[in-house]
C-alpha atoms as a PDB file:
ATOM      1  CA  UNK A   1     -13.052  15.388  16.104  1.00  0.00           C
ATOM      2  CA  UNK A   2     -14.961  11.939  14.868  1.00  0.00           C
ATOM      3  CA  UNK A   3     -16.347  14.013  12.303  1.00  0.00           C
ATOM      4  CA  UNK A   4     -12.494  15.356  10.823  1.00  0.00           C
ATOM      5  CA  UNK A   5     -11.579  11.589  11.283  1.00  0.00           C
ATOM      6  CA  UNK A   6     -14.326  10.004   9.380  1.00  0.00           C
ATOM      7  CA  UNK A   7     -13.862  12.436   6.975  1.00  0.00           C
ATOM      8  CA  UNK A   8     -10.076  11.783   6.564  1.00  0.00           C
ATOM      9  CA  UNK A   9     -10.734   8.398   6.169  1.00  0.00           C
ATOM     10  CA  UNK A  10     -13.474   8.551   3.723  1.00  0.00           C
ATOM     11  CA  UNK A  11     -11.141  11.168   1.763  1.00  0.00           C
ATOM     12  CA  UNK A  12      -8.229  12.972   2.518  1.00  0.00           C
ATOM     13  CA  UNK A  13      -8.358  15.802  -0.235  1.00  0.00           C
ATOM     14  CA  UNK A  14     -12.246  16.519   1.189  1.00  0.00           C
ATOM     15  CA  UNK A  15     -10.125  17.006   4.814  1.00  0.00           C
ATOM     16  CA  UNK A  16      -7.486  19.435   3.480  1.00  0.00           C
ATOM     17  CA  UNK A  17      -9.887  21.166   1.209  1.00  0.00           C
ATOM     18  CA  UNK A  18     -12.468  21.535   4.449  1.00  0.00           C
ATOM     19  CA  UNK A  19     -10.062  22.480   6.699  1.00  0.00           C
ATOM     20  CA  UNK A  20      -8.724  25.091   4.183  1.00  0.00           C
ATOM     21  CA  UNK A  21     -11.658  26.840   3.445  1.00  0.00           C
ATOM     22  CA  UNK A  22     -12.615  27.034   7.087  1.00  0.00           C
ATOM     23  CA  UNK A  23      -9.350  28.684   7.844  1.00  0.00           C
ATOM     24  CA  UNK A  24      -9.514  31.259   4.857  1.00  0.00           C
ATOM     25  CA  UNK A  25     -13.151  31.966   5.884  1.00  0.00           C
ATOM     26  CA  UNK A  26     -11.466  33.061   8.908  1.00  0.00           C
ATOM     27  CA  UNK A  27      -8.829  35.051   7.491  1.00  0.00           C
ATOM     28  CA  UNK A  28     -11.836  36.853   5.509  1.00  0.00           C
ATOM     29  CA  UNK A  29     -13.735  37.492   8.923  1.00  0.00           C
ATOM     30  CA  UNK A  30     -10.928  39.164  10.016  1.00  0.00           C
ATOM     31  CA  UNK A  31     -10.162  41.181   6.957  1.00  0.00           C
ATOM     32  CA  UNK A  32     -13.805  42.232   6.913  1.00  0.00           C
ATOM     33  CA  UNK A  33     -13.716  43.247  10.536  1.00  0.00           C
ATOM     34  CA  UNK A  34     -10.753  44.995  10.473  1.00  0.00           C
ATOM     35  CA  UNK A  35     -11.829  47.103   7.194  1.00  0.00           C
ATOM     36  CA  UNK A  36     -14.666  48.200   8.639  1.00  0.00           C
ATOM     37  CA  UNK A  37     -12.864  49.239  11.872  1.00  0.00           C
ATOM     38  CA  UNK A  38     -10.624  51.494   9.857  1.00  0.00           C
ATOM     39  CA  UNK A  39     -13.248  53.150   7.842  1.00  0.00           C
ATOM     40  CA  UNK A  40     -15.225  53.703  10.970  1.00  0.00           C
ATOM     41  CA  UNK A  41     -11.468  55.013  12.853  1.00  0.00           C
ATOM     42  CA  UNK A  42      -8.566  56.231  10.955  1.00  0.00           C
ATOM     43  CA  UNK A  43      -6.187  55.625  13.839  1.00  0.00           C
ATOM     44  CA  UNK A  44      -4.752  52.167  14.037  1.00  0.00           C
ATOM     45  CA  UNK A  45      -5.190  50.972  17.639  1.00  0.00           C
ATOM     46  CA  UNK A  46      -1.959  50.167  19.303  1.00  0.00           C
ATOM     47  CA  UNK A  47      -1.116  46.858  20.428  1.00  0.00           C
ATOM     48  CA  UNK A  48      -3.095  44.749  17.902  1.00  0.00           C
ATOM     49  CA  UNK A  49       0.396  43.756  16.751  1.00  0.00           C
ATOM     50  CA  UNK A  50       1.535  42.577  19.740  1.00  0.00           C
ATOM     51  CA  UNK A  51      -1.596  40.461  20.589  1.00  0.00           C
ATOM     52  CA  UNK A  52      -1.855  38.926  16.947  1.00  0.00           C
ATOM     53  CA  UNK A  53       2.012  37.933  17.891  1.00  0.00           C
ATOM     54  CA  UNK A  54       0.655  36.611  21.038  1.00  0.00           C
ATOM     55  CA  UNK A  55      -1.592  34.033  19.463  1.00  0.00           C
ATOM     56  CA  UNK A  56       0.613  33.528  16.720  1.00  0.00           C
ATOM     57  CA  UNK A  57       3.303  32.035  19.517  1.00  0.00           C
ATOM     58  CA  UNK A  58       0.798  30.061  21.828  1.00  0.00           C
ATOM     59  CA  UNK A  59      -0.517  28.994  18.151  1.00  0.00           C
ATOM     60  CA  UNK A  60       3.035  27.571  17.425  1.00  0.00           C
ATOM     61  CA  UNK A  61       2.959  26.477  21.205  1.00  0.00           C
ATOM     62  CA  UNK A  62      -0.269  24.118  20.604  1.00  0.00           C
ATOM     63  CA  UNK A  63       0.836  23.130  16.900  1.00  0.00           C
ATOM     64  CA  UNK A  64       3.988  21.382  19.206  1.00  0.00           C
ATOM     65  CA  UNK A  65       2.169  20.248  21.691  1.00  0.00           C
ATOM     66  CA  UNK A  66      -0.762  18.276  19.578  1.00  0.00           C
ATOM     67  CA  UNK A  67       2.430  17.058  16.961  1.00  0.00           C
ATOM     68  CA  UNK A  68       4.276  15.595  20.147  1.00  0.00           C
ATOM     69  CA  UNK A  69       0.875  13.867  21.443  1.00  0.00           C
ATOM     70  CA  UNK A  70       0.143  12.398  17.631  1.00  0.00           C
ATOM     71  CA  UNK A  71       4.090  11.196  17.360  1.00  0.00           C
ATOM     72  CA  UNK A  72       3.587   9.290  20.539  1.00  0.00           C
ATOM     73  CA  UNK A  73       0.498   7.456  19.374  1.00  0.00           C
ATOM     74  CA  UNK A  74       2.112   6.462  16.535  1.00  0.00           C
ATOM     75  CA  UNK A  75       5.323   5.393  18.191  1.00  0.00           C
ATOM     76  CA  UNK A  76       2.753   3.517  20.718  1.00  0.00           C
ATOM     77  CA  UNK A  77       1.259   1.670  17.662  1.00  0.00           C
ATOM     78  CA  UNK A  78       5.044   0.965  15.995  1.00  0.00           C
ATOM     79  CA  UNK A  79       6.155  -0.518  19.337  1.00  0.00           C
ATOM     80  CA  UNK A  80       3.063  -2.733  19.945  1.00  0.00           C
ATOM     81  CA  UNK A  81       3.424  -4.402  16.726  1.00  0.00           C
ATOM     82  CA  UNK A  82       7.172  -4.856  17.237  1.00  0.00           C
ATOM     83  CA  UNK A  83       6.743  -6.310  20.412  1.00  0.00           C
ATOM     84  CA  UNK A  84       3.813  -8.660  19.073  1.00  0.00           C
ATOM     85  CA  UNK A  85       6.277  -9.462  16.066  1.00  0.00           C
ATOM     86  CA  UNK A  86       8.688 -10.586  19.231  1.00  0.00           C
ATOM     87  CA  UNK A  87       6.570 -12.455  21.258  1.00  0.00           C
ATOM     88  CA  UNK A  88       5.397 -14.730  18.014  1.00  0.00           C
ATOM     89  CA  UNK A  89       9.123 -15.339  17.188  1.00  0.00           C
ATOM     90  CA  UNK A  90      10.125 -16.534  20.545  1.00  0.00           C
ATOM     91  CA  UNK A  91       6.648 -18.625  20.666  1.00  0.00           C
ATOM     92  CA  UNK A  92       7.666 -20.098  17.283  1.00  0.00           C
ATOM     93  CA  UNK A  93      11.546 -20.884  18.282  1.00  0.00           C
ATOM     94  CA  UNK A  94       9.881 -22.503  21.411  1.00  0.00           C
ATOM     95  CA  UNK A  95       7.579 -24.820  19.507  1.00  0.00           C
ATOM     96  CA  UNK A  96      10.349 -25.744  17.600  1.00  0.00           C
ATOM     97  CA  UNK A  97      12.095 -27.101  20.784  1.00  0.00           C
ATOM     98  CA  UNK A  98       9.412 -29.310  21.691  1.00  0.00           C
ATOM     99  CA  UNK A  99       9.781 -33.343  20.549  1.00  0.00           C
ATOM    100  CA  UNK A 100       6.254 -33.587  20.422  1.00  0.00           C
ATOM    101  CA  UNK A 101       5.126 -34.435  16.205  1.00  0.00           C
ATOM    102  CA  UNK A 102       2.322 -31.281  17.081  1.00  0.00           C
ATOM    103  CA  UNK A 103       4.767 -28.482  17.965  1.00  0.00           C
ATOM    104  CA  UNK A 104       5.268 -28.063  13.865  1.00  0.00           C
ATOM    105  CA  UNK A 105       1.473 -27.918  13.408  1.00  0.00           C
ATOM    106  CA  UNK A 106       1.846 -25.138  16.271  1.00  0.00           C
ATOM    107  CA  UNK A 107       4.385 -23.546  13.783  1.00  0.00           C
ATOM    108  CA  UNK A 108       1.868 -23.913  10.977  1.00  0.00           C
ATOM    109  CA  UNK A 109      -0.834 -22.495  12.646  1.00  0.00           C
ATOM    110  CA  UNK A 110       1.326 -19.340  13.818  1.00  0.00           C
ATOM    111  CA  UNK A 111       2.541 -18.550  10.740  1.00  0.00           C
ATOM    112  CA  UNK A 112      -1.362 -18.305   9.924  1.00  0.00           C
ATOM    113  CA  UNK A 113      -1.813 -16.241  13.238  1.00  0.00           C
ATOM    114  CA  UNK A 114       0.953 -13.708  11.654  1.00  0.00           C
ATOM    115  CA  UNK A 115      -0.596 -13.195   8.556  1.00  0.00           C
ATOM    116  CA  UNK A 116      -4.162 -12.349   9.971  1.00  0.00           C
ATOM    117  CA  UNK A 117      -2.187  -9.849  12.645  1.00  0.00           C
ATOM    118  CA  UNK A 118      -0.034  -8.622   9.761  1.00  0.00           C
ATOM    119  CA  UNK A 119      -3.886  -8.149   8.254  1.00  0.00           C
ATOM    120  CA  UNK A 120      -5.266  -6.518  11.251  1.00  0.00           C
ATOM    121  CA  UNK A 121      -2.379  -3.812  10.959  1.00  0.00           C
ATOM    122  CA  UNK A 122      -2.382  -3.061   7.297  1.00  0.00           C
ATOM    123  CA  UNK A 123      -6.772  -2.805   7.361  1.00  0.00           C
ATOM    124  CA  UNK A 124      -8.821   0.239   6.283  1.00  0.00           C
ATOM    125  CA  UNK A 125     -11.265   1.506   9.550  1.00  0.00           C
ATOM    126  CA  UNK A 126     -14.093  -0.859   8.123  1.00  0.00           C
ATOM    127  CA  UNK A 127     -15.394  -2.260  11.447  1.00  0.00           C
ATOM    128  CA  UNK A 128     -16.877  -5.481   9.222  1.00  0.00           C
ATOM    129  CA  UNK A 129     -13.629  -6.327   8.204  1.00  0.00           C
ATOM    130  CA  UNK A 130     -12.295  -5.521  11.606  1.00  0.00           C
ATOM    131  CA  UNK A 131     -14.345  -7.526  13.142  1.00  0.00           C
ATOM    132  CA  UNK A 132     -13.484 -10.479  10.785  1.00  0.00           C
ATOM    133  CA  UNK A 133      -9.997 -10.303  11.365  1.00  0.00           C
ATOM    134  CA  UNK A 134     -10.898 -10.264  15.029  1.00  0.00           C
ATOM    135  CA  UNK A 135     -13.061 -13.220  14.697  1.00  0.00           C
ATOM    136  CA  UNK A 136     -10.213 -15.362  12.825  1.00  0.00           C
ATOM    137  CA  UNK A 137      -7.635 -13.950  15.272  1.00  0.00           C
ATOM    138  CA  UNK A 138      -9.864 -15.444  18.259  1.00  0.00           C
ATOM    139  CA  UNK A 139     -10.239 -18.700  16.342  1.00  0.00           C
ATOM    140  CA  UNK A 140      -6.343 -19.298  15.987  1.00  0.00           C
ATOM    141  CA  UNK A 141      -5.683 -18.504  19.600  1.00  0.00           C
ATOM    142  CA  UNK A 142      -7.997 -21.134  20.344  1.00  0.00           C
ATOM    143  CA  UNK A 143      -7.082 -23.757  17.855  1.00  0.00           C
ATOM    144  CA  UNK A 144      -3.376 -23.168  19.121  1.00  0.00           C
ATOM    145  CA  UNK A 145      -3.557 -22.835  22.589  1.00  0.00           C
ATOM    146  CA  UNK A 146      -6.138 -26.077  22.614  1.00  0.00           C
ATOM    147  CA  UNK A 147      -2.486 -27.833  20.520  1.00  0.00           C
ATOM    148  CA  UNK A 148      -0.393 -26.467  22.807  1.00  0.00           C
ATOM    149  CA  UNK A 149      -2.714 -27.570  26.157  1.00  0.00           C
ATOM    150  CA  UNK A 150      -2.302 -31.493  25.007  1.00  0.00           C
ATOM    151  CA  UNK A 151       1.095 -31.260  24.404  1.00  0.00           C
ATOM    152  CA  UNK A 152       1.632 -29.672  28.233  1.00  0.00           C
ATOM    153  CA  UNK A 153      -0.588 -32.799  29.143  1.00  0.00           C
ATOM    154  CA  UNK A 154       1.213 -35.334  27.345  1.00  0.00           C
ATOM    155  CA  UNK A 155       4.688 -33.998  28.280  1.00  0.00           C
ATOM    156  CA  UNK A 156       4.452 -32.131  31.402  1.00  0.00           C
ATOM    157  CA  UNK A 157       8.318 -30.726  31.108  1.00  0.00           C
ATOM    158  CA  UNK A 158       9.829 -27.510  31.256  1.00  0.00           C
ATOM    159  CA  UNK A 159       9.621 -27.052  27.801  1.00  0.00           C
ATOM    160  CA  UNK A 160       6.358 -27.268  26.891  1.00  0.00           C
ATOM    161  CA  UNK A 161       4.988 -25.173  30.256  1.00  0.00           C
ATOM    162  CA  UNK A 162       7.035 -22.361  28.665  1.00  0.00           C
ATOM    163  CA  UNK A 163       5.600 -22.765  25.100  1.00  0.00           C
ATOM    164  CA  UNK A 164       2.253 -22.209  26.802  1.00  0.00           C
ATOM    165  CA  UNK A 165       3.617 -18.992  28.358  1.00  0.00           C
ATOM    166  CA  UNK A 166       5.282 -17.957  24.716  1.00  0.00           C
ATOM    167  CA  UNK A 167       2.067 -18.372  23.467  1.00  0.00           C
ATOM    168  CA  UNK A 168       0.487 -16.544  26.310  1.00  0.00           C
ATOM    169  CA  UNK A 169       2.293 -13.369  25.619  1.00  0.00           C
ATOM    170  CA  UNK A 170       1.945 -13.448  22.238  1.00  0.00           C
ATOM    171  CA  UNK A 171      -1.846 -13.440  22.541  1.00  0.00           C
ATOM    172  CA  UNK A 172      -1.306 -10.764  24.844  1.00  0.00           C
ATOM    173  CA  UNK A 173      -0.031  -8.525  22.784  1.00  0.00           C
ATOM    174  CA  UNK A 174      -2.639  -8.651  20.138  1.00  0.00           C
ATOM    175  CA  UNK A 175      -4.819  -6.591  23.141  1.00  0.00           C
ATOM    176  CA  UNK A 176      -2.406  -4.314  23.510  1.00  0.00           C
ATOM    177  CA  UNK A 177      -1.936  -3.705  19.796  1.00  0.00           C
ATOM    178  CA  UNK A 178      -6.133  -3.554  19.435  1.00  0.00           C
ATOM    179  CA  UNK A 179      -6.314  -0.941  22.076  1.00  0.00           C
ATOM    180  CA  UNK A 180      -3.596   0.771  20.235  1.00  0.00           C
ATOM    181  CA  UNK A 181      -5.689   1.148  16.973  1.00  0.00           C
ATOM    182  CA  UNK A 182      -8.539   2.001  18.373  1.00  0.00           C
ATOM    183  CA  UNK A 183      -7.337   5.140  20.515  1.00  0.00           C
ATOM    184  CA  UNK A 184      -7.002   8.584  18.688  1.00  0.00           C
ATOM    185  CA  UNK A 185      -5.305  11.829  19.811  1.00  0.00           C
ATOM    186  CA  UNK A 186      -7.233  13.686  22.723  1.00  0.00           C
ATOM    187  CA  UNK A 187     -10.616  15.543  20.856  1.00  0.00           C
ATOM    188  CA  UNK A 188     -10.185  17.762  23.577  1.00  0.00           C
ATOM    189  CA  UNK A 189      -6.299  18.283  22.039  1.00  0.00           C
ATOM    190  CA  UNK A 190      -7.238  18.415  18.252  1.00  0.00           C
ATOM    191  CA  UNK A 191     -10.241  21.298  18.630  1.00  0.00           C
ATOM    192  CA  UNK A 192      -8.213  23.219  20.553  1.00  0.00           C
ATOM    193  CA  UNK A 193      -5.540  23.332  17.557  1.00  0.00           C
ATOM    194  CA  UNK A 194      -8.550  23.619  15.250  1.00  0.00           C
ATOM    195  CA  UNK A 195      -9.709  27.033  17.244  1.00  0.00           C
ATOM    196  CA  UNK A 196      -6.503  28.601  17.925  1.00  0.00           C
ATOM    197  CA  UNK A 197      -5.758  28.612  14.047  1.00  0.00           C
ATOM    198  CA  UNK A 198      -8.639  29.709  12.951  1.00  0.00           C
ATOM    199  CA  UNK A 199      -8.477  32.601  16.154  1.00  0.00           C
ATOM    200  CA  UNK A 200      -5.053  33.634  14.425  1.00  0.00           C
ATOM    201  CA  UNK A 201      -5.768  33.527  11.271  1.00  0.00           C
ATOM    202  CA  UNK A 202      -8.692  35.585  12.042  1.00  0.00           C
ATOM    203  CA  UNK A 203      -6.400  37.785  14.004  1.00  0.00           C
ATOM    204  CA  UNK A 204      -3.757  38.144  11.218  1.00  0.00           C
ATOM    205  CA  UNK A 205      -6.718  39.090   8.537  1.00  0.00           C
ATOM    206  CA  UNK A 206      -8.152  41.802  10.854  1.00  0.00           C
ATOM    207  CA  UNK A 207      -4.101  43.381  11.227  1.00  0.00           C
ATOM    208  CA  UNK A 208      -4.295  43.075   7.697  1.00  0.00           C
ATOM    209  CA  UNK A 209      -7.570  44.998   7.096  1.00  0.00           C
ATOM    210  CA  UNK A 210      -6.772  47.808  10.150  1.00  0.00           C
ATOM    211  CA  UNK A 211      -3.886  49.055   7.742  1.00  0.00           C
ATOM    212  CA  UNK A 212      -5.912  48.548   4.649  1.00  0.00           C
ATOM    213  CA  UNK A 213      -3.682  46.356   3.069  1.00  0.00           C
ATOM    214  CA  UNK A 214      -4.976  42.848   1.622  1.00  0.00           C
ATOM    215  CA  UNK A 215      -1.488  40.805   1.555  1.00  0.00           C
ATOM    216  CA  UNK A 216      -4.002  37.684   0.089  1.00  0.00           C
ATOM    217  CA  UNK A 217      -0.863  35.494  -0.967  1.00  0.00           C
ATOM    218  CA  UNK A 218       1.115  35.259   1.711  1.00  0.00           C
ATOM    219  CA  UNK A 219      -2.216  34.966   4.103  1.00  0.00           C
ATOM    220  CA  UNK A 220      -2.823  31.982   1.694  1.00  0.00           C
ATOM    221  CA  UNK A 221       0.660  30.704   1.928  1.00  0.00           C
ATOM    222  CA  UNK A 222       0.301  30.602   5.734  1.00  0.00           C
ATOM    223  CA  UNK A 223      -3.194  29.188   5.445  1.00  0.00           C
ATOM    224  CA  UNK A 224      -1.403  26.555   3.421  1.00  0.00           C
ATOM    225  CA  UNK A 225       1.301  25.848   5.726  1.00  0.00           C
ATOM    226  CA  UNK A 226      -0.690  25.124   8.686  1.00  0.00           C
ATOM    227  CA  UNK A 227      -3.768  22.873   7.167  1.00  0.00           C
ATOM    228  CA  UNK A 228      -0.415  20.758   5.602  1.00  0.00           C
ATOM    229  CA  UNK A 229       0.499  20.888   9.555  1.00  0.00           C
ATOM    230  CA  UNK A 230      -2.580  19.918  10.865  1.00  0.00           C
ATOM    231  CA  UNK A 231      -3.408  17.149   8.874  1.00  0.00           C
ATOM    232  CA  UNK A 232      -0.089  15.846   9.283  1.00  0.00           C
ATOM    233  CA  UNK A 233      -1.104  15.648  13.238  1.00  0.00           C
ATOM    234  CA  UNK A 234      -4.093  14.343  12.288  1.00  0.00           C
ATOM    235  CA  UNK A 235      -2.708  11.370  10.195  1.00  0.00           C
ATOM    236  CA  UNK A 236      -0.197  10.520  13.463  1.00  0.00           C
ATOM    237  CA  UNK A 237      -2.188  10.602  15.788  1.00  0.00           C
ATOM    238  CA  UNK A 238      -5.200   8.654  14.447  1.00  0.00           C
ATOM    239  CA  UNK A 239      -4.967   4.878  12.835  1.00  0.00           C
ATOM    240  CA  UNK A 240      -5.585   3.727   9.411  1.00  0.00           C
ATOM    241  CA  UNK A 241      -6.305   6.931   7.712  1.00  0.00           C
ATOM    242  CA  UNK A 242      -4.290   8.763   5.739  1.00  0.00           C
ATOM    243  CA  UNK A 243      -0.607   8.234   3.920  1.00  0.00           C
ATOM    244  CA  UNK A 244       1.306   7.595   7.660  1.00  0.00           C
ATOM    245  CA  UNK A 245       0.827   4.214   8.543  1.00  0.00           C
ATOM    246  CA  UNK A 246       2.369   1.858  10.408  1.00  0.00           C
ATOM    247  CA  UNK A 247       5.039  -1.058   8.796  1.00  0.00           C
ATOM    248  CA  UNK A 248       4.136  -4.329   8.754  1.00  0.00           C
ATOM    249  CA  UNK A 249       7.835  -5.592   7.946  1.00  0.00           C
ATOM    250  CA  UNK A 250       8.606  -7.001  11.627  1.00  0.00           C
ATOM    251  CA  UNK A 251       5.515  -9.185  11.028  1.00  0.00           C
ATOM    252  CA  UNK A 252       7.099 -10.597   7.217  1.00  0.00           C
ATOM    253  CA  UNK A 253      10.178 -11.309   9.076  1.00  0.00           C
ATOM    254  CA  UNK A 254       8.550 -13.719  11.619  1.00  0.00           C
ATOM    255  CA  UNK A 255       6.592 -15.365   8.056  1.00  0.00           C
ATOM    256  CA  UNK A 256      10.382 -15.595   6.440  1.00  0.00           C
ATOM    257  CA  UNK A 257      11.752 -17.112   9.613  1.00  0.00           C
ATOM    258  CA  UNK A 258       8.455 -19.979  10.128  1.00  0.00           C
ATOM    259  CA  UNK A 259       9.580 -20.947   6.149  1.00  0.00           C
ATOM    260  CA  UNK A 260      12.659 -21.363   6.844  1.00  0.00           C
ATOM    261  CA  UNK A 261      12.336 -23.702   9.692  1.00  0.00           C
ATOM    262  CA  UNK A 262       9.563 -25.454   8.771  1.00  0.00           C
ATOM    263  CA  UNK A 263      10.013 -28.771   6.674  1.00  0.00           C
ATOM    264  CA  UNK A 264      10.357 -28.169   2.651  1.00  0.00           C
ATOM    265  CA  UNK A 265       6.870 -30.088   1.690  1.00  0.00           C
ATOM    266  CA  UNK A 266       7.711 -33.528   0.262  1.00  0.00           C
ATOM    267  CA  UNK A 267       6.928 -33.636  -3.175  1.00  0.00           C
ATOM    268  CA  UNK A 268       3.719 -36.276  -4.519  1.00  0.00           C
ATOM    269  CA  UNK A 269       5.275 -39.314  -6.229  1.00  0.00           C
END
């Protein structure tokens, strides 16, 4: 599968137009085959209908089973960064609470902390920029929880114990969300999908070629219809390729609520 997801990520078209010719390839085994089985036997053998049906349905079977596994990795991915969007609003209302001059610099530094996680969502799979992000996300974390540390020191009061914890799960869930981006669908899953289509397709061209018939546009029609499916799969269930990606609104809401509360800058005389 790594290779069918670096090459979706490098390009797409190259994915649709690879997976496309590998399935008609298939269809033209089976033609071939099934020609020569007819000019060797004039009799059609029975049943080849009802086994090309057979793998047509546990074909349509799989085809559900991989799009259910890809819609739940990228409903995983959609939750995390809601939830991470959450956690950095409450931490942000909480710093607000606190009397201490340094829980707006908190509020500062957060709204900093969202835009590098909004920038971790919306990134290509370039591990050197990944890693950046990473590194600056690391950084924050630190700068704030070191801010947040000397407040709890200075005023040891409800208040600020529970900033620390707001701030806690907030850095929390940037693990969950990193874990989240770097899991794909099951390989296992995905070549499965990848041999029962070609299997049927192969199937379908040798019915074709028993009865000496061709039927090349609808075979190409069908061949159509399930690369569009399987690279639809494809694009859920593995990050930052593709058109399918995951919003990064929940994260410009927490930026429009920090400018809001946060001070209009005073103005140099």
């Amino acid at each position: 599968m790594d290779f069918f997801a670096h090459l979706a990520a490098r390009s797409v078209p190259a994915f649709i137009a690879v997976l496309f010719i590998g399935l008609f390839i298939a269809r033209e085994i089976g033609l071939w085959l099934g020609r020569r089985h007819a000019a060797d036997d004039a009799t059609v053998p029975d049943g080849v209908g009802l086994v090309v049906g057979s793998m047509l349905g546990l074909l349509a079977f799989v085809l559900a089973l991989t799009l259910s596994s890809s819609s739940g990795r990228f409903q995983e991915r959609r939750q995390n960064t809601l939830s991470e969007a959450s956690a950095i609003s409450s931490a942000v209302s909480r710093a607000q609470s606190v009397t201490d001059p340094r829980g707006q610099e908190i509020v500062r530094k957060l709204a900093d902390y969202t835009r590098v996680r909004m920038a971790f969502v919306e990134a290509p799979p370039d591990p050197v920029q990944l890693a950046e992000i990473e590194r600056r996300s690391a950084a924050l974390q630190a700068e704030i929880r070191r801010i947040a540390v000397a407040i709890v020191q200075t005023q040891p009061n409800s208040f600020t114990v529970s900033l620390l914890n707001y701030l806690d799960t907030a850095f929390g869930a940037a693990t969950s969300i990193r874990f989240a981006f770097s899991t794909r669908m099951m390989p296992q899953l995905f070549w499965l999908l990848l041999g029962m289509a070609a299997i049927s397709v192969g199937g379908m061209g040798y019915q074709t070629g028993l009865r000496k018939q061709t039927l090349r546009k609808f075979s190409l029609l069908i061949i159509v219809m399930w690369t569009a499916v399987i690279t639809e799969i494809l694009d859920l269930g593995t990050p930052r390729i593709g058109t399918i990606s995951n919003s990064t609104a929940v994260y410009q809401w927490v930026l429009d609520e920090i400018a809001s509360a946060l001070p209009p800058p005073v103005a140099p005389r």
